[in-house]
Protein backbone atom coordinates (compact mmCIF):
# COMPACT_ATOMS: atom_id res chain seq x y z
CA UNK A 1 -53.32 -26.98 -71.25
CA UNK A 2 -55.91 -27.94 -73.52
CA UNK A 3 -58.12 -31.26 -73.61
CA UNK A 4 -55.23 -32.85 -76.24
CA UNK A 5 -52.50 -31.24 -78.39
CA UNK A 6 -54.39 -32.98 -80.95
CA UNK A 7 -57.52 -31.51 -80.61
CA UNK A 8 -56.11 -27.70 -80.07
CA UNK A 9 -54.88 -25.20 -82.39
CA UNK A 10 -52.50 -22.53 -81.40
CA UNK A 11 -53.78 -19.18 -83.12
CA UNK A 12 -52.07 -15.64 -83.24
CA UNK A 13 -53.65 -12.52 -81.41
CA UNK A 14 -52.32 -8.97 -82.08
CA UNK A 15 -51.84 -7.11 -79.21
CA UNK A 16 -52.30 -3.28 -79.00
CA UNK A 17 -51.12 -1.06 -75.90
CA UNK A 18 -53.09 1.47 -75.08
CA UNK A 19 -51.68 4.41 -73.28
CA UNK A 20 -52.88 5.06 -69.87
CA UNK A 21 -53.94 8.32 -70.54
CA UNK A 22 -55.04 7.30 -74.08
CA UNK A 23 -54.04 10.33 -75.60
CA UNK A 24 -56.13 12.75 -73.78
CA UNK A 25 -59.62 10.55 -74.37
CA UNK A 26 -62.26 10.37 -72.56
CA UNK A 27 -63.16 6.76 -70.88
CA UNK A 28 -66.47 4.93 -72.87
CA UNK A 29 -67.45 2.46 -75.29
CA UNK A 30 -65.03 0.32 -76.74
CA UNK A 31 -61.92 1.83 -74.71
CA UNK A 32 -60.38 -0.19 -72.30
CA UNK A 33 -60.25 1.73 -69.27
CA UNK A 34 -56.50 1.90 -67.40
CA UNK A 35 -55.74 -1.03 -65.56
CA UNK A 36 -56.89 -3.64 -67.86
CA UNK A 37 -56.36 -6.26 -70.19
CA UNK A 38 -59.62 -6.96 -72.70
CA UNK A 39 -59.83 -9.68 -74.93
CA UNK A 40 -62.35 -9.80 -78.36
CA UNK A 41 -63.00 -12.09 -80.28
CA UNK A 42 -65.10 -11.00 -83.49
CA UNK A 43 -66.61 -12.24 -86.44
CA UNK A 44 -63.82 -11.55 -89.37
CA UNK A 45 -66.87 -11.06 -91.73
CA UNK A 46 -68.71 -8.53 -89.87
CA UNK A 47 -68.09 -4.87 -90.89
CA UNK A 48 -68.55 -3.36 -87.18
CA UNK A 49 -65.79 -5.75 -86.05
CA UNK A 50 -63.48 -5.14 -88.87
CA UNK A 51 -63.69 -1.00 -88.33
CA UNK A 52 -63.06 -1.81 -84.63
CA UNK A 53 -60.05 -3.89 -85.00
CA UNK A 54 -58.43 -1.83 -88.23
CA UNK A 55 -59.58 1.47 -85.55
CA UNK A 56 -57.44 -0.70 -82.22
CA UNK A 57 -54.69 -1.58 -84.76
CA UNK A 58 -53.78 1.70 -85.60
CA UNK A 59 -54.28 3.53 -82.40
CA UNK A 60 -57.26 5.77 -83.29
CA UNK A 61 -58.68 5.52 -79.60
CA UNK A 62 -61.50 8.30 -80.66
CA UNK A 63 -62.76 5.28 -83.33
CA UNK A 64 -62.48 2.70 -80.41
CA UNK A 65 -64.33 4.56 -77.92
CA UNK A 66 -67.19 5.89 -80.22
CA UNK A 67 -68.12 2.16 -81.21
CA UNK A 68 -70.76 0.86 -79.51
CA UNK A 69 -71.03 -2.01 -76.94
CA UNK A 70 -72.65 -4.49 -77.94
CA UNK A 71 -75.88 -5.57 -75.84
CA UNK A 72 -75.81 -7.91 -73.34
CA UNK A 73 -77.71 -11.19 -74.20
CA UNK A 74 -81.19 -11.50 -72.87
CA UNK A 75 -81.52 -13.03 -69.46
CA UNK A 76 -82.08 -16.83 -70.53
CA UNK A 77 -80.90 -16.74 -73.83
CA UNK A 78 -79.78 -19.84 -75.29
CA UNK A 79 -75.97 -18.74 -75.88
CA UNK A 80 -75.17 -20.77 -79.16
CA UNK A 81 -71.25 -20.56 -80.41
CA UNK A 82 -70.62 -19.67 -83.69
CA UNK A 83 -67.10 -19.40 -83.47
CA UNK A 84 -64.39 -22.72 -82.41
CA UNK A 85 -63.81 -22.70 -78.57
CA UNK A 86 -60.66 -21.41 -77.46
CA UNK A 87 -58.56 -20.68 -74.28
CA UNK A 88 -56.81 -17.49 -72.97
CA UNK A 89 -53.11 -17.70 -72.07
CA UNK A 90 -50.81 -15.67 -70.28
CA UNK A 91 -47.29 -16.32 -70.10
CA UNK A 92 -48.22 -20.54 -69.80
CA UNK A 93 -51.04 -19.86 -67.96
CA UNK A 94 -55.09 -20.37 -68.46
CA UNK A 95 -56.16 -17.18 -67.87
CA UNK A 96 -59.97 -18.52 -69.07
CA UNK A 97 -61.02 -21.57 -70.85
CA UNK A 98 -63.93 -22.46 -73.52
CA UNK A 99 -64.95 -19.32 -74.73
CA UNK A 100 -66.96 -18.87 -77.99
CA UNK A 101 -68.54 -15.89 -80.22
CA UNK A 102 -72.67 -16.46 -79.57
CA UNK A 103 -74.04 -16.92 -82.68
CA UNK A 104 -75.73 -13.52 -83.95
CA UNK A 105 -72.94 -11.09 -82.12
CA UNK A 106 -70.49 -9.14 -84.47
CA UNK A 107 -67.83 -9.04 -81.58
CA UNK A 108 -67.50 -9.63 -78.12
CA UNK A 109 -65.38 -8.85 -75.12
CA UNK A 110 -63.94 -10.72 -71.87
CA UNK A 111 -62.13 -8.09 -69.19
CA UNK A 112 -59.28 -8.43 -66.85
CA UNK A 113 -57.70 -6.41 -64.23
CA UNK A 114 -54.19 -5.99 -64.89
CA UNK A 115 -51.70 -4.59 -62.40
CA UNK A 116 -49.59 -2.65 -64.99
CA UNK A 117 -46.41 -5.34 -64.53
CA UNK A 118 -44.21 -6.28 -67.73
CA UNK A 119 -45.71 -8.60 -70.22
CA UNK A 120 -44.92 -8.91 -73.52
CA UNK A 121 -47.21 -8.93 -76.14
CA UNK A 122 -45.42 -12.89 -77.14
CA UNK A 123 -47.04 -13.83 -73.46
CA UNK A 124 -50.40 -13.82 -74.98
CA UNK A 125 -51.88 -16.82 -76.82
CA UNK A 126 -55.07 -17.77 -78.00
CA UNK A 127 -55.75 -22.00 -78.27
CA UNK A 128 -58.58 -23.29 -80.59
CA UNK A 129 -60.12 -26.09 -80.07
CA UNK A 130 -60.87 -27.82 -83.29
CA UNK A 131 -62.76 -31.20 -82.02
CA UNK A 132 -66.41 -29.90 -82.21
CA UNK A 133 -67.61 -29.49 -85.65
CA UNK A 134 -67.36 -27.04 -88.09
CA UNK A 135 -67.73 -23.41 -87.01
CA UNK A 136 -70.31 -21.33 -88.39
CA UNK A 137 -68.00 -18.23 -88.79
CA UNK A 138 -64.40 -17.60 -88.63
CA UNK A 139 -63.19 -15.84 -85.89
CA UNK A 140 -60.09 -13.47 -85.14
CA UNK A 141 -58.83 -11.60 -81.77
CA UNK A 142 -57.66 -9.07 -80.17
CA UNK A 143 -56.32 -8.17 -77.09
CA UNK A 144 -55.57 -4.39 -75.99
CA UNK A 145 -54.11 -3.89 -72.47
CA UNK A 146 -54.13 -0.47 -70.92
CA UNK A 147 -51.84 0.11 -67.36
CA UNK A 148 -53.00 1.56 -64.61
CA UNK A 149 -51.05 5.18 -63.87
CA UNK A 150 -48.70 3.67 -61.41
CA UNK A 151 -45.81 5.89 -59.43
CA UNK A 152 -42.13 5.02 -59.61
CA UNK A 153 -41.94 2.90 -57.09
CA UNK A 154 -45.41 0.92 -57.55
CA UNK A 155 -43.43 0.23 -61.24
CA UNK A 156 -40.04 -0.81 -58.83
CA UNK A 157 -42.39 -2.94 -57.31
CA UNK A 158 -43.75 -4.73 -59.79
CA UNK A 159 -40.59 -5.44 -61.87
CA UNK A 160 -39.35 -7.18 -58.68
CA UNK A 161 -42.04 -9.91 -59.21
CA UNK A 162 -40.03 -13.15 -61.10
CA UNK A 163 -40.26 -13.55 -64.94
CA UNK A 164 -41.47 -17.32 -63.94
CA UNK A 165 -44.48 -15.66 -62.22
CA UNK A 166 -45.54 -12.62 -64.56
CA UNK A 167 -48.90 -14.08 -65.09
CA UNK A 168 -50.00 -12.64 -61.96
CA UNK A 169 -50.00 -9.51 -63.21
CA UNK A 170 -53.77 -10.61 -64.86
CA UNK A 171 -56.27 -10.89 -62.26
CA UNK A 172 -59.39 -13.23 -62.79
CA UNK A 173 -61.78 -12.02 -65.26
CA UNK A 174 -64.59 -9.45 -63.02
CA UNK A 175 -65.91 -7.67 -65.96
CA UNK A 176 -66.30 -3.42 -65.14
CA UNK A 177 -63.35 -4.20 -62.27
CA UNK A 178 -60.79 -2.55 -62.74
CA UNK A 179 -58.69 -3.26 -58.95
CA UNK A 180 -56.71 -5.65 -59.12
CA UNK A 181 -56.46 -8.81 -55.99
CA UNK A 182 -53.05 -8.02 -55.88
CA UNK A 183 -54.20 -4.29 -54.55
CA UNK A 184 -56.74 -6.00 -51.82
CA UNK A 185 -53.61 -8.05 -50.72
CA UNK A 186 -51.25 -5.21 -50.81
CA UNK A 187 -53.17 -3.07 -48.60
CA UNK A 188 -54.05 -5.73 -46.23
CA UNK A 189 -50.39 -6.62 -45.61
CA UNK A 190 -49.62 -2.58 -45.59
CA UNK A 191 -52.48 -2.11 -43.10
CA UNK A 192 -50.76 -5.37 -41.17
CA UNK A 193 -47.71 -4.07 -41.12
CA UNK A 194 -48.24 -0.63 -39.72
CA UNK A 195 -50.48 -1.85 -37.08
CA UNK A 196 -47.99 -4.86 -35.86
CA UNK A 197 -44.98 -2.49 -35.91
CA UNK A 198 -46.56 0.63 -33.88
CA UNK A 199 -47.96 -2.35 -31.31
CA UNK A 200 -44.30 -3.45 -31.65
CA UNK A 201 -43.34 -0.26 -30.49
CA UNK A 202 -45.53 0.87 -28.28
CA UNK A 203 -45.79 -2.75 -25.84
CA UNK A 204 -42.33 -4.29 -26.82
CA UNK A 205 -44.50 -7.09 -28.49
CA UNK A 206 -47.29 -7.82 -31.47
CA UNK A 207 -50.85 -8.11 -31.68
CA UNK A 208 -53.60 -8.29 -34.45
CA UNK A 209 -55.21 -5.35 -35.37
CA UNK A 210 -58.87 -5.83 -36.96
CA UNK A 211 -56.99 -4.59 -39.98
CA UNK A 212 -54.82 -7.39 -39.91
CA UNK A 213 -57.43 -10.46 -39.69
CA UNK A 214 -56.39 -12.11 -42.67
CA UNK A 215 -52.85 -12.41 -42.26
CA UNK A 216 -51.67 -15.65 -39.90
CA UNK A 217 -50.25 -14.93 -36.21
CA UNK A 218 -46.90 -16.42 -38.21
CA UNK A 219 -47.14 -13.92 -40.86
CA UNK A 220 -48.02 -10.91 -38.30
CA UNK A 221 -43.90 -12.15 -36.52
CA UNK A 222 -42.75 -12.32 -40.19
CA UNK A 223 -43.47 -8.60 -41.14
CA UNK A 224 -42.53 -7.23 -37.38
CA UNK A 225 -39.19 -9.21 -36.77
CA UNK A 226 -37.86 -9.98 -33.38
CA UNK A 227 -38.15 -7.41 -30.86
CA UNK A 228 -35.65 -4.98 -31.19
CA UNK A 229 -35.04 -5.85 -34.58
CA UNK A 230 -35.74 -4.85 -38.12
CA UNK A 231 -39.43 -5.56 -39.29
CA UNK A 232 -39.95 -7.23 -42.53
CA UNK A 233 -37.69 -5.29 -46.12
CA UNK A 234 -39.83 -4.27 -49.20
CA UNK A 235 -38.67 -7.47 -50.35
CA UNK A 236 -40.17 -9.77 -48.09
CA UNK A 237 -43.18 -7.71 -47.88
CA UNK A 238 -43.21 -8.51 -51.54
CA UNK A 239 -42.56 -11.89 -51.22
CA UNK A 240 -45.79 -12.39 -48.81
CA UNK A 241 -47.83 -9.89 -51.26
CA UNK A 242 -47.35 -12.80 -53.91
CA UNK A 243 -47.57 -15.63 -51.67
CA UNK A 244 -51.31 -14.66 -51.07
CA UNK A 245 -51.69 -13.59 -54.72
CA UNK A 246 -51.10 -17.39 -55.77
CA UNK A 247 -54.14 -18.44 -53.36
């Protein structure tokens, strides 16, 4: 996972659930907004970091939202770490890899979409790497993940995927994105679907619809079945949703 086992340093993050709706607050600063996973990482001597974390720790969502993001670097800036590298997991997984504080920041962040599947807060781990010198501060983390409002049967859905494969319920980091690639594929094999099965049905056959241009002629006879028969269960649907999800 990491350059050597040697070289790495497994390291605790608390994890805080935000509720979709958090509580009534309005979206801004700090918040995560719903469908998200956000990771800081935060200079344990710096006060504004401190209030933030102690504010996420105890659910006072008014606290996180009124802090202030931080500014963006300057275009060109020489981005020096003051904290160790480390790595994101998920569940096994490298969500992201060699990420540091920049010297001179309090905190920063790192956002992910996240579909709203189950993941527990053990899935999470943070991996130091301790081969490059002495830091210049000492960092700690935080992750707070906030589901996207999700109907009964988008939640069926997603506690069909496998327990082996709940990582892909984190989508690569896209900063401000909050839509998941799981949605892109799910409406592309949706919009598939319906177009193959009314052809289906209307010329005794299959054909692509523009809709359907990224699905495979083999996929298209997967979700319509043989004529006369039953077009592709929720299941298999599923099954191709996460097929495409691991590309």
């Amino acid at each position: 996972m990491t350059t050597s086992a040697v070289a790495a340093t497994a390291r605790s993050v608390d994890v805080v659930t935000v509720p979709t709706d958090a509580a009534g607050m309005t979206d801004g600063g700090m918040l995560p907004p719903a469908g998200s996973v956000v990771i800081y990482v935060g200079d344990a001597s710096a006060p504004s970091w401190r209030r933030l974390r102690e504010a996420a720790l105890r659910g006072d969502w008014q606290a996180v939202r009124d802090t202030p993001v931080p500014e963006r670097p300057a275009p060109g800036a020489e981005l020096v770490a003051a904290s160790r590298y480390f790595d994101l997991l998920c569940a096994g997984h490298a969500l992201v890899r060699d990420l540091a504080l920049p010297r001179g920041y309090a905190f920063r962040t790192l956002t992910f979409p996240y579909t709203g599947g189950p993941l527990q807060d053990t899935d999470f781990r943070i991996v130091e790497h301790t081969d490059r010198g002495v830091p210049e501060v000492e960092s700690t983390y935080l992750l707070m993940r906030r589901a996207p409002e999700l109907t009964p049967l988008e939640r069926r859905l997603l506690e069909c995927v496998s327990p082996d494969e709940r990582h892909v319920h984190m989508g690569t980091r896209e900063p401000c994105q909050t839509i998941t690639t799981m949605d892109i594929i799910t409406d592309r094999i949706r919009d598939a679907a319906n177009d193959a099965v009314r052809e289906k049905h209307a010329r005794a056959g299959f054909a692509r619809g523009e809709s359907a241009t990224e699905l495979s002629a083999a996929e298209i006879e997967e979700i319509v079945g043989e004529t006369g028969g039953p077009a592709a269960s929720v299941a298999g649907l599923l099954a191709m949703r996460r097929r495409h999800f691991r590309l």
